[in-house]
Protein backbone atom coordinates (compact mmCIF):
# COMPACT_ATOMS: atom_id res chain seq x y z
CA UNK A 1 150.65 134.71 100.84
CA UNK A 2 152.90 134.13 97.97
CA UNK A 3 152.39 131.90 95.14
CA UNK A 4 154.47 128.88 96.69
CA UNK A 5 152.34 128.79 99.97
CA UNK A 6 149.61 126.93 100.18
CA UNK A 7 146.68 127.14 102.48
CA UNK A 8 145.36 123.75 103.65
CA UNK A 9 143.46 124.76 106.64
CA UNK A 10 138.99 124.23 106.36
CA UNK A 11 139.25 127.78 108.58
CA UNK A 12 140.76 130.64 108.60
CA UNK A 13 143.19 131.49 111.66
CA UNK A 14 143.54 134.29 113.44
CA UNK A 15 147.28 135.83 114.77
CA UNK A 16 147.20 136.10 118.91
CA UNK A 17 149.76 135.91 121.55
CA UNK A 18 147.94 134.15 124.36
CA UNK A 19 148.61 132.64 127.74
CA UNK A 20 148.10 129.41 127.94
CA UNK A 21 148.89 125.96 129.16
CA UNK A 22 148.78 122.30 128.03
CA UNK A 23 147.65 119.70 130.25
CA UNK A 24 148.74 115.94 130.12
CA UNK A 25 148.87 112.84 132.94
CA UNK A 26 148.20 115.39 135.72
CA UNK A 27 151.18 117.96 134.55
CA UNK A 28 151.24 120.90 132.48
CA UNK A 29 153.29 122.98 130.18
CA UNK A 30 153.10 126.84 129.99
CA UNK A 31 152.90 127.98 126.39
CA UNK A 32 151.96 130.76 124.08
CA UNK A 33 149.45 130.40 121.41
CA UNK A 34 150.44 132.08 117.95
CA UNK A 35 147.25 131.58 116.02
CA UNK A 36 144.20 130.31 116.45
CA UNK A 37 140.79 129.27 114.76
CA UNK A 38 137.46 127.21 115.71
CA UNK A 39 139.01 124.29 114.53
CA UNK A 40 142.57 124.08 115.84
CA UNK A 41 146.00 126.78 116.85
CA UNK A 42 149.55 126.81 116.62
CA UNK A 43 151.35 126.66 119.60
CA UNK A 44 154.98 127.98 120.99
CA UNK A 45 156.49 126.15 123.49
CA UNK A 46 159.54 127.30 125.50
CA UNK A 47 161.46 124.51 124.70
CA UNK A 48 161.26 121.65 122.46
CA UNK A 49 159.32 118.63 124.50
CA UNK A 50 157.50 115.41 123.44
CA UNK A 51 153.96 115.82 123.84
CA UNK A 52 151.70 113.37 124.14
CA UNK A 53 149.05 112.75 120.76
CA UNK A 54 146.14 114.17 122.15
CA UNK A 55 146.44 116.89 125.59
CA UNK A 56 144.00 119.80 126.93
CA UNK A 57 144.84 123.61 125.99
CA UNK A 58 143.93 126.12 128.25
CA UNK A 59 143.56 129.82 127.95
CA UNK A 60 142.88 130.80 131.13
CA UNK A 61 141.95 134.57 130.61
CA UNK A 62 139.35 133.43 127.92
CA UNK A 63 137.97 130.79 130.22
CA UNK A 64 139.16 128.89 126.72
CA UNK A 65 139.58 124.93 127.37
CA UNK A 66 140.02 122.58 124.43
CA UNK A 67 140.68 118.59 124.07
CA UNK A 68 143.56 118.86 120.89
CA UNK A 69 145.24 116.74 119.09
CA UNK A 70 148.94 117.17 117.59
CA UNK A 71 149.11 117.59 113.81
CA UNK A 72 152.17 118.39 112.93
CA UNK A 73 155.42 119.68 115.15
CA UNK A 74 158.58 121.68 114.06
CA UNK A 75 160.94 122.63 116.57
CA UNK A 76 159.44 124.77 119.95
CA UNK A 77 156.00 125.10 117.40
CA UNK A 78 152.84 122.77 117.53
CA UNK A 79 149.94 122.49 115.03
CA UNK A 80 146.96 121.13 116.96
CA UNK A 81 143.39 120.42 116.25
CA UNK A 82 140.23 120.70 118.35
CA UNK A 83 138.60 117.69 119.33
């Protein structure tokens, strides 16, 4: 981490490149997850779409499933936190 970057997160993340799949109003949204902690994960979508505020996340290998909330967005990319 260089000088300039600053590290707001309460928890460390950890790199991945997951499977997964966001759920909203009886649809969902394949992605890939880039990172990910206890608390929240960044997320890679294939294209850049509106998501709702709040969704489910879904690992499906991992039998992971998470309520989430968007915290910040920046092009195909998603910061979320777990509910």
């Amino acid at each position: 981490m260089s000088d300039s970057t600053v590290e707001r997160r309460a928890v460390r993340r950890h790199k991945v490149l997951k499977g997964a799949t966001v759920s909203f109003d009886d649809s969902g949204v394949a992605c890939v997850v880039r990172n990910l902690s206890t608390s929240g994960a960044t997320l890679e979508l294939a294209s850049s779409i509106s998501l709702p505020t709040s969704f489910t996340l879904e690992i499906k290998a991992d039998q992971f499933i998470r309520r989430c909330r968007r915290v910040w967005s920046r092009d195909k990319r998603i910061g979320v936190a777990f509910s």
